[in-house]
PDB file of N, CA and C in Angstrom:
ATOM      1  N   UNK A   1    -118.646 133.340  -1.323  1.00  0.00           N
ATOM      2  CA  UNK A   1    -118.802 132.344  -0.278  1.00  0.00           C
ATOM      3  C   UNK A   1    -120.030 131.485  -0.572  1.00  0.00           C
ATOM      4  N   UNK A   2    -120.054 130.374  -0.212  1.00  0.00           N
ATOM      5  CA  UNK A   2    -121.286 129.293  -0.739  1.00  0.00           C
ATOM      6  C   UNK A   2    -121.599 128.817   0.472  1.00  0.00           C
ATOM      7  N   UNK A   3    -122.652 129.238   0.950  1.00  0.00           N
ATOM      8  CA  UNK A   3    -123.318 128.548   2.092  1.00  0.00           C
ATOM      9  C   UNK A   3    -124.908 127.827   1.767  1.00  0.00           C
ATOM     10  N   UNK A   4    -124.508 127.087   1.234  1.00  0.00           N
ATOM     11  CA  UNK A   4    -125.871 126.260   0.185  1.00  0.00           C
ATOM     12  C   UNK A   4    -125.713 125.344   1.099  1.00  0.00           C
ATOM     13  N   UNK A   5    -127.156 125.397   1.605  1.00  0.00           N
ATOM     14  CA  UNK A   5    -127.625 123.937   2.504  1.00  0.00           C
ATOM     15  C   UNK A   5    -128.170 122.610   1.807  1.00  0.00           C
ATOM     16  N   UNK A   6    -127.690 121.524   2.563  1.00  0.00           N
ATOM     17  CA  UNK A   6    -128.099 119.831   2.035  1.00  0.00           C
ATOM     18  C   UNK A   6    -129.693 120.070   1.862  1.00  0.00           C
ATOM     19  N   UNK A   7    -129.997 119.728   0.820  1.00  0.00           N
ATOM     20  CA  UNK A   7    -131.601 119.397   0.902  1.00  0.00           C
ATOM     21  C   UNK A   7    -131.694 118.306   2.189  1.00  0.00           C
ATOM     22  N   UNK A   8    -132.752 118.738   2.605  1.00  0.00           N
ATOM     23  CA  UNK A   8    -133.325 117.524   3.769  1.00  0.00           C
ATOM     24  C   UNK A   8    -133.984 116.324   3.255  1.00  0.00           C
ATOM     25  N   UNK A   9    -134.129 115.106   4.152  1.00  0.00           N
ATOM     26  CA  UNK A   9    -134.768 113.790   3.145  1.00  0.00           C
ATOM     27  C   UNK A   9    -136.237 114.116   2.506  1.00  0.00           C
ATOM     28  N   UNK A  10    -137.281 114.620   3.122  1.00  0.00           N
ATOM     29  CA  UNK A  10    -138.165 115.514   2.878  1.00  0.00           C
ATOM     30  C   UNK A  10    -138.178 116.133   1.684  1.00  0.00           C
ATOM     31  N   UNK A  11    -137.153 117.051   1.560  1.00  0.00           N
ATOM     32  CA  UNK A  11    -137.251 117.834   0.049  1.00  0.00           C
ATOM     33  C   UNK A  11    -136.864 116.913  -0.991  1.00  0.00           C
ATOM     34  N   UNK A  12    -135.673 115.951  -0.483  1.00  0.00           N
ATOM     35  CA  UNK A  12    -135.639 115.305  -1.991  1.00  0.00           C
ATOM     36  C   UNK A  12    -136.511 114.084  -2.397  1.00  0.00           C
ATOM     37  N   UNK A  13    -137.384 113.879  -1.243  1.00  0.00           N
ATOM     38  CA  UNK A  13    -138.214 112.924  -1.234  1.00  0.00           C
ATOM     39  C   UNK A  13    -139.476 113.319  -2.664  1.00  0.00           C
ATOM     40  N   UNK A  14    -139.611 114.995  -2.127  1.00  0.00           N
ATOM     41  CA  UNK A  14    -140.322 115.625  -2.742  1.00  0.00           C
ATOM     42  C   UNK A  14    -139.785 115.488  -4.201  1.00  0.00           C
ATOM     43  N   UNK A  15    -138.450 116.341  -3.673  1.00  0.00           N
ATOM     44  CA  UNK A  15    -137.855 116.310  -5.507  1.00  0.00           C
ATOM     45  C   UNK A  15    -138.354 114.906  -6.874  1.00  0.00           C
ATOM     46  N   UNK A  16    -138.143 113.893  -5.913  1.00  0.00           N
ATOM     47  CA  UNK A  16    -137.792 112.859  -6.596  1.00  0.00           C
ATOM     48  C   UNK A  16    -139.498 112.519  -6.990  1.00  0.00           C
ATOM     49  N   UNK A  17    -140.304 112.607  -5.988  1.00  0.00           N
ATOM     50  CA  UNK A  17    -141.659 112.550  -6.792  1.00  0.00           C
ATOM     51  C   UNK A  17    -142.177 113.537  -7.769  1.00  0.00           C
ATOM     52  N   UNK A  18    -141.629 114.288  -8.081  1.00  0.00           N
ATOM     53  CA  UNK A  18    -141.762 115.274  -8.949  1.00  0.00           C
ATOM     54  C   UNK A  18    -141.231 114.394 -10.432  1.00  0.00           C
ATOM     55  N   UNK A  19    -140.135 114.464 -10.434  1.00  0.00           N
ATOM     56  CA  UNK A  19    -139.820 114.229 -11.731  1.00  0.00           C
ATOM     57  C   UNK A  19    -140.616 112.300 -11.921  1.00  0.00           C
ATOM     58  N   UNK A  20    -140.723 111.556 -11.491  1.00  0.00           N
ATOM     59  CA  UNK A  20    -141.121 110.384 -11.514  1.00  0.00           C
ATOM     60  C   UNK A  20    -142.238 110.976 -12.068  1.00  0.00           C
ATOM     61  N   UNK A  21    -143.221 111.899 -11.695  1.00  0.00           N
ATOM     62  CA  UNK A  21    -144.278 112.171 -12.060  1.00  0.00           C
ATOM     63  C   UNK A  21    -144.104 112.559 -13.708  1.00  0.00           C
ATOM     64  N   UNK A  22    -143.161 113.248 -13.722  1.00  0.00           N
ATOM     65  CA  UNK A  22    -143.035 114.110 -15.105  1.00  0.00           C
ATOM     66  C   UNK A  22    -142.592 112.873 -15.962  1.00  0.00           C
ATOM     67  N   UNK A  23    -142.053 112.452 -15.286  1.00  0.00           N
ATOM     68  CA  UNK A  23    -140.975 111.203 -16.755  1.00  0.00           C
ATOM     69  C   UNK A  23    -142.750 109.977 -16.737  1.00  0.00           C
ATOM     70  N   UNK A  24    -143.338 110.298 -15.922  1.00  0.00           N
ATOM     71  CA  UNK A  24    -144.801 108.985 -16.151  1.00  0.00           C
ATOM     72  C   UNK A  24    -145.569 109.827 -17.116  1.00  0.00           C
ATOM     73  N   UNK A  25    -145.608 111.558 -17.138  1.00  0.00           N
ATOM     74  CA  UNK A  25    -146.405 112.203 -17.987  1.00  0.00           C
ATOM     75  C   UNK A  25    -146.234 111.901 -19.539  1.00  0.00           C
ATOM     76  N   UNK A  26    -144.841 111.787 -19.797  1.00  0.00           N
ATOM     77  CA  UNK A  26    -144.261 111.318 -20.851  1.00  0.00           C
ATOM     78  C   UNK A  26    -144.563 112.178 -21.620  1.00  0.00           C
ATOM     79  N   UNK A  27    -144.624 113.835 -21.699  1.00  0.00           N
ATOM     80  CA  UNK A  27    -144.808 114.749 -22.306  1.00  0.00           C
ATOM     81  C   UNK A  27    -143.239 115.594 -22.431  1.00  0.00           C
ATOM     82  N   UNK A  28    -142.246 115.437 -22.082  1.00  0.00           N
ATOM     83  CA  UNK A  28    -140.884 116.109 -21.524  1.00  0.00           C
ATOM     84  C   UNK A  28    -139.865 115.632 -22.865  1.00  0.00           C
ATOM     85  N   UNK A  29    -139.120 116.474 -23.558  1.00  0.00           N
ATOM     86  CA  UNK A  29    -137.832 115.939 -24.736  1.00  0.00           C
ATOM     87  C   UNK A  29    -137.370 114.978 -24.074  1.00  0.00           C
ATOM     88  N   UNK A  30    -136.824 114.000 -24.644  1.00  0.00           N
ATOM     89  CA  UNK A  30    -135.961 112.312 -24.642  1.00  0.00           C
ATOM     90  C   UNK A  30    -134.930 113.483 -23.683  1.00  0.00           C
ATOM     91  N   UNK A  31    -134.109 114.375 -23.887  1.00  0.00           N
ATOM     92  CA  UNK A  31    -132.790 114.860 -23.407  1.00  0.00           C
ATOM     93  C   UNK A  31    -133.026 115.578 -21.746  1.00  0.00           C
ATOM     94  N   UNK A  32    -134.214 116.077 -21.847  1.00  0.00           N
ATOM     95  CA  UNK A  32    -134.637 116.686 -20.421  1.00  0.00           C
ATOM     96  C   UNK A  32    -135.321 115.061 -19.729  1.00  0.00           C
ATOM     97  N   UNK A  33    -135.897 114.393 -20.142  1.00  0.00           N
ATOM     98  CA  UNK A  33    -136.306 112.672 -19.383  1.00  0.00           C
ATOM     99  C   UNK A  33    -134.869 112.091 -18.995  1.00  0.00           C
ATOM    100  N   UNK A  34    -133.980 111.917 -19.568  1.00  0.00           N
ATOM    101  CA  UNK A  34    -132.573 111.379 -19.491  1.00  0.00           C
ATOM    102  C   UNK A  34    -131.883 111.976 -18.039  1.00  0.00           C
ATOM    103  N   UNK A  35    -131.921 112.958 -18.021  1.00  0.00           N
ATOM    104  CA  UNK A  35    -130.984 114.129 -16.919  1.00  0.00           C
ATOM    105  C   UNK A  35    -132.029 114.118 -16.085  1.00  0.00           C
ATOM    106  N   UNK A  36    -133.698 114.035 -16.045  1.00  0.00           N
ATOM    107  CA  UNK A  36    -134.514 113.831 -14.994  1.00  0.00           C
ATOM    108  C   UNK A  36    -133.999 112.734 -14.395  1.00  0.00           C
ATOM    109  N   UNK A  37    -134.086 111.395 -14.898  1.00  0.00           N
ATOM    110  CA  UNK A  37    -133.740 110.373 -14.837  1.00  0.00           C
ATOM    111  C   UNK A  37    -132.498 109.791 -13.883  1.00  0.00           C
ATOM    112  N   UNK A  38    -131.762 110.448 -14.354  1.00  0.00           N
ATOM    113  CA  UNK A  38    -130.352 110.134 -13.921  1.00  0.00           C
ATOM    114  C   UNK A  38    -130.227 111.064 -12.728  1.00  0.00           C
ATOM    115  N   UNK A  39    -130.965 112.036 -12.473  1.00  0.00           N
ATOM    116  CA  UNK A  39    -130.873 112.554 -11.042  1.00  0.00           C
ATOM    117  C   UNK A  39    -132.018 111.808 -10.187  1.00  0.00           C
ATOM    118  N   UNK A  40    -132.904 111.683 -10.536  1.00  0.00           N
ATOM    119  CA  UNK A  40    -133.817 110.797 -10.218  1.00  0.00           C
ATOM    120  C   UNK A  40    -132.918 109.569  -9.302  1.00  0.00           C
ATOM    121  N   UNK A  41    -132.162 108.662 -10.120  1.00  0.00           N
ATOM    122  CA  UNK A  41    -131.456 107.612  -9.749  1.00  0.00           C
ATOM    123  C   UNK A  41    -130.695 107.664  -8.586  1.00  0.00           C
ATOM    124  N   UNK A  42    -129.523 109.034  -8.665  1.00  0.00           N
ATOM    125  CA  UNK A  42    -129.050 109.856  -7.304  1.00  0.00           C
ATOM    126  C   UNK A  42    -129.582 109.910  -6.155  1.00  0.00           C
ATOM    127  N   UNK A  43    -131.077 110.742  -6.552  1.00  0.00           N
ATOM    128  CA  UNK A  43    -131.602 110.938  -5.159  1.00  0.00           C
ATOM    129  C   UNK A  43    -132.240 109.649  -4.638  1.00  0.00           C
ATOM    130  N   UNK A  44    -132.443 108.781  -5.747  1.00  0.00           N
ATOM    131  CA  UNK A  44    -133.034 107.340  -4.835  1.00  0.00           C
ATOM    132  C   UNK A  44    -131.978 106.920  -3.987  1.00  0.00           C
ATOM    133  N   UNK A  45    -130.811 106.869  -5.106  1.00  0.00           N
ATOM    134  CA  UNK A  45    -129.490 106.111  -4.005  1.00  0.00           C
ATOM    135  C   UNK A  45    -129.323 106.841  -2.716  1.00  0.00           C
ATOM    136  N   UNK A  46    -129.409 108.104  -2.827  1.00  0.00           N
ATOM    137  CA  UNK A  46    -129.097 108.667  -1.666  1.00  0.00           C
ATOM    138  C   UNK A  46    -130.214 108.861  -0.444  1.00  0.00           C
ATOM    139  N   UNK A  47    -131.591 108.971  -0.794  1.00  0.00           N
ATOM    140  CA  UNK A  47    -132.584 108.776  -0.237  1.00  0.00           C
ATOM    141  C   UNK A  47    -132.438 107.226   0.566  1.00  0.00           C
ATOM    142  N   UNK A  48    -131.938 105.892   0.028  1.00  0.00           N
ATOM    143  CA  UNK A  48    -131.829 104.712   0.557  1.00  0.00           C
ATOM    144  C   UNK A  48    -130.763 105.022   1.431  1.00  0.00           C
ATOM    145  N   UNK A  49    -129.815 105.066   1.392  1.00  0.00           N
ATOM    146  CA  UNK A  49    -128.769 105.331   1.741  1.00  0.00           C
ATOM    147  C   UNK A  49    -129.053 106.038   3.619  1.00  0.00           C
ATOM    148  N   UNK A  50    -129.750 107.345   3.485  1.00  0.00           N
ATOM    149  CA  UNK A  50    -130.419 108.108   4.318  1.00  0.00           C
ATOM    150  C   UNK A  50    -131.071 106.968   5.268  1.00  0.00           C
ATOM    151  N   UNK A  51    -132.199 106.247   4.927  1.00  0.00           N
ATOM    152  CA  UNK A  51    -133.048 105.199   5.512  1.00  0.00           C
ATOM    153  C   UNK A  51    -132.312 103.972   5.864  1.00  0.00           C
ATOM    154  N   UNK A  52    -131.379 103.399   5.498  1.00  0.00           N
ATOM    155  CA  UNK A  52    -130.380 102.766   6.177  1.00  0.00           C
ATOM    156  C   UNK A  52    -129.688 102.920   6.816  1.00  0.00           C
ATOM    157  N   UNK A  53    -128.915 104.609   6.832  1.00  0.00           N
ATOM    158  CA  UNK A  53    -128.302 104.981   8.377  1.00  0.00           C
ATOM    159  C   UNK A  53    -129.243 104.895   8.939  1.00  0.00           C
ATOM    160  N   UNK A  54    -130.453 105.289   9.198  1.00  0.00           N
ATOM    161  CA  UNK A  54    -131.223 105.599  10.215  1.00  0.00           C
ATOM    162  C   UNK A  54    -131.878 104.394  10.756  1.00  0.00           C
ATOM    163  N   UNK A  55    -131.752 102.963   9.812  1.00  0.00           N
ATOM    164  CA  UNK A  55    -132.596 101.915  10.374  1.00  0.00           C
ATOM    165  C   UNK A  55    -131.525 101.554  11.584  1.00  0.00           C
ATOM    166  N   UNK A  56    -129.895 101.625  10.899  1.00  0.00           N
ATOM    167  CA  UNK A  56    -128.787 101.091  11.558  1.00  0.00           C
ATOM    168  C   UNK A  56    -129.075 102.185  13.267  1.00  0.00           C
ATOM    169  N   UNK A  57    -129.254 103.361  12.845  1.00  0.00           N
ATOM    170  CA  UNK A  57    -129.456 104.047  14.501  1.00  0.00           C
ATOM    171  C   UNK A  57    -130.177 103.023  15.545  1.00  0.00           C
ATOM    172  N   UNK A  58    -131.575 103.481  14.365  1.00  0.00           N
ATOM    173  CA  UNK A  58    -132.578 102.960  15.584  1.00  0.00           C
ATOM    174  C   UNK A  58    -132.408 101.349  15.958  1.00  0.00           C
ATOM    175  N   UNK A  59    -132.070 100.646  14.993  1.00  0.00           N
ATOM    176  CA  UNK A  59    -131.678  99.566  15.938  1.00  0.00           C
ATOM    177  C   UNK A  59    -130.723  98.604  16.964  1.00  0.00           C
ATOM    178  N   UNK A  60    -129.797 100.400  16.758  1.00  0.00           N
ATOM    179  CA  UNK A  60    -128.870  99.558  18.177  1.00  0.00           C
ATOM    180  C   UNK A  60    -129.534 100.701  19.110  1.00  0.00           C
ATOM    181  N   UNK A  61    -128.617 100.574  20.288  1.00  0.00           N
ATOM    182  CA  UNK A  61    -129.109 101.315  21.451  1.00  0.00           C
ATOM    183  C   UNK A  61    -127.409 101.306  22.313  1.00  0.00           C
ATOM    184  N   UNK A  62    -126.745 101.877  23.473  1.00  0.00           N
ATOM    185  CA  UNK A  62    -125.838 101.921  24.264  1.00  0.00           C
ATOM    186  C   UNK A  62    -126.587 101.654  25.807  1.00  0.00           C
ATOM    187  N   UNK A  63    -125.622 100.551  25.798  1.00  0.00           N
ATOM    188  CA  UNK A  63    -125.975  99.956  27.409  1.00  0.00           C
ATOM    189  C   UNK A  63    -125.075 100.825  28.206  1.00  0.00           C
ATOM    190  N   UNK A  64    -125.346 100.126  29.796  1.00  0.00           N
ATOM    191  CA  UNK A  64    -124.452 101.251  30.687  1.00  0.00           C
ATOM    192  C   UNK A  64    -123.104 100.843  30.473  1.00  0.00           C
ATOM    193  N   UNK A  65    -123.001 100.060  29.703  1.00  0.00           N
ATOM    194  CA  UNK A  65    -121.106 100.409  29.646  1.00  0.00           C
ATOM    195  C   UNK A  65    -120.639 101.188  28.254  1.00  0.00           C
ATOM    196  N   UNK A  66    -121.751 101.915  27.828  1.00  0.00           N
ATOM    197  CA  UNK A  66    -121.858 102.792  26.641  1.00  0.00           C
ATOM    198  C   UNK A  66    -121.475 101.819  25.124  1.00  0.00           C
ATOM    199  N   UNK A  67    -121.696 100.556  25.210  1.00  0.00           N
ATOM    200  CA  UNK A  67    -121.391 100.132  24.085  1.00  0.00           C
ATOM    201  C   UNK A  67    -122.625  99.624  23.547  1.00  0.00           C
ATOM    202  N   UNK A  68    -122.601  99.672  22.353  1.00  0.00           N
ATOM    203  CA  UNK A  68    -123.800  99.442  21.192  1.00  0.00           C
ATOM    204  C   UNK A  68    -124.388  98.145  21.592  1.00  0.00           C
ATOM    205  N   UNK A  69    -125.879  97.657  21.223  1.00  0.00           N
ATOM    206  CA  UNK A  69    -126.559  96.277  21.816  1.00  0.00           C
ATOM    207  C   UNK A  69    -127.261  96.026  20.570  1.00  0.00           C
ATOM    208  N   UNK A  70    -128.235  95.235  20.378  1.00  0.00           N
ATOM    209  CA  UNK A  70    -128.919  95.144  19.139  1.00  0.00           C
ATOM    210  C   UNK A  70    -130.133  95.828  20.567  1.00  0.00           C
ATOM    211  N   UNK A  71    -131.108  96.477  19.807  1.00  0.00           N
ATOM    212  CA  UNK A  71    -132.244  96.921  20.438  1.00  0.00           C
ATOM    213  C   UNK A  71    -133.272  96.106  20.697  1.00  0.00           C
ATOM    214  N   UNK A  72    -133.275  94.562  20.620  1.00  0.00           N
ATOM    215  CA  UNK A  72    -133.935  93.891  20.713  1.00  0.00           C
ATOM    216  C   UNK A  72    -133.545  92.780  21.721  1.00  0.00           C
ATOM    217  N   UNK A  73    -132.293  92.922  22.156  1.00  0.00           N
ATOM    218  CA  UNK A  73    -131.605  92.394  23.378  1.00  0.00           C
ATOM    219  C   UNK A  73    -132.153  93.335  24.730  1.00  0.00           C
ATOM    220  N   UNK A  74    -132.871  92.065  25.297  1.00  0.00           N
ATOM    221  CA  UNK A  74    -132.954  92.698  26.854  1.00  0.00           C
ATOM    222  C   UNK A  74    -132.025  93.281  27.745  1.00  0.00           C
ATOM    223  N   UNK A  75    -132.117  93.994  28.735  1.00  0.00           N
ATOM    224  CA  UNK A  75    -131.060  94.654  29.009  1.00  0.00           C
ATOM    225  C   UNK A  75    -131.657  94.039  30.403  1.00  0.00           C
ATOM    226  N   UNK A  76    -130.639  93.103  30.726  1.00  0.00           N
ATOM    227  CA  UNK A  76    -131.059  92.643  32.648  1.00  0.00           C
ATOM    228  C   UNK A  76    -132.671  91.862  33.071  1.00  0.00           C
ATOM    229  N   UNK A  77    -132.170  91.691  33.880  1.00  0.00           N
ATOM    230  CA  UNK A  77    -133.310  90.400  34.508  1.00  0.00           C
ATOM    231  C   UNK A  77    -134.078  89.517  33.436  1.00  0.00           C
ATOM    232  N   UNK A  78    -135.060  89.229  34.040  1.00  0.00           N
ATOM    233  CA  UNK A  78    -135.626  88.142  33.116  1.00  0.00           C
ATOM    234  C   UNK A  78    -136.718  88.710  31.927  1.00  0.00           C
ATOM    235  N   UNK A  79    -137.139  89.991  32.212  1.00  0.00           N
ATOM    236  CA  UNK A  79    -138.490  90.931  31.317  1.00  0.00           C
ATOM    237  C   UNK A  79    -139.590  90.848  32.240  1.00  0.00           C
ATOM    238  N   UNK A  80    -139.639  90.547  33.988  1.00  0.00           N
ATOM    239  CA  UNK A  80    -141.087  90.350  34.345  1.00  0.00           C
ATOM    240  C   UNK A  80    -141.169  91.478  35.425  1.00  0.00           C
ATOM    241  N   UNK A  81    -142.370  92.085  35.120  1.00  0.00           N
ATOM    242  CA  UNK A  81    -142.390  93.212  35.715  1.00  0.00           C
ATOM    243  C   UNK A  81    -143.127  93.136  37.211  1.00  0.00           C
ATOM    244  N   UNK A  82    -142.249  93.716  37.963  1.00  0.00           N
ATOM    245  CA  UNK A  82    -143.084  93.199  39.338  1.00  0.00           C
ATOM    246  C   UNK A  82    -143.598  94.333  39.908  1.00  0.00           C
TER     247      UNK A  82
END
């Protein structure tokens, strides 16, 4: 049975500064830099990927008729607080 959990954005945030570090040391075989590299590339895509669902969250919001708004649309009256 395989119950292997998603790395969190956190760990691969981590991951990914790791090897960036190693492939800048430039001490690592051409064949282990390559496969750093190319996972490297992965976790960026997927790291972006991560930060764009989440920009798309935070910037809508559900009004009271439960449908999506831009979060920067006022919701009623004019904005003056009395």
């Amino acid at each position: 049975m395989s119950d292997e959990k998603q790395p969190t954005f956190e760990e691969n945030l981590t991951t990914l500064e790791t090897i960036v570090s190693q492939l800048e040391q430039g001490d690592i075989p051409l064949e282990q830099a390559l496969d750093q590299f190319q996972k490297g590339v992965a976790l960026s895509k997927s790291l972006q990927a991560t930060l764009q669902d989440a920009e798309k969250t935070l910037t809508t919001m559900m009004n009271d008729s439960d449908q999506e708004v831009a979060f920067e649309t006022p919701q009623g009256g004019n904005g003056d607080a009395d």
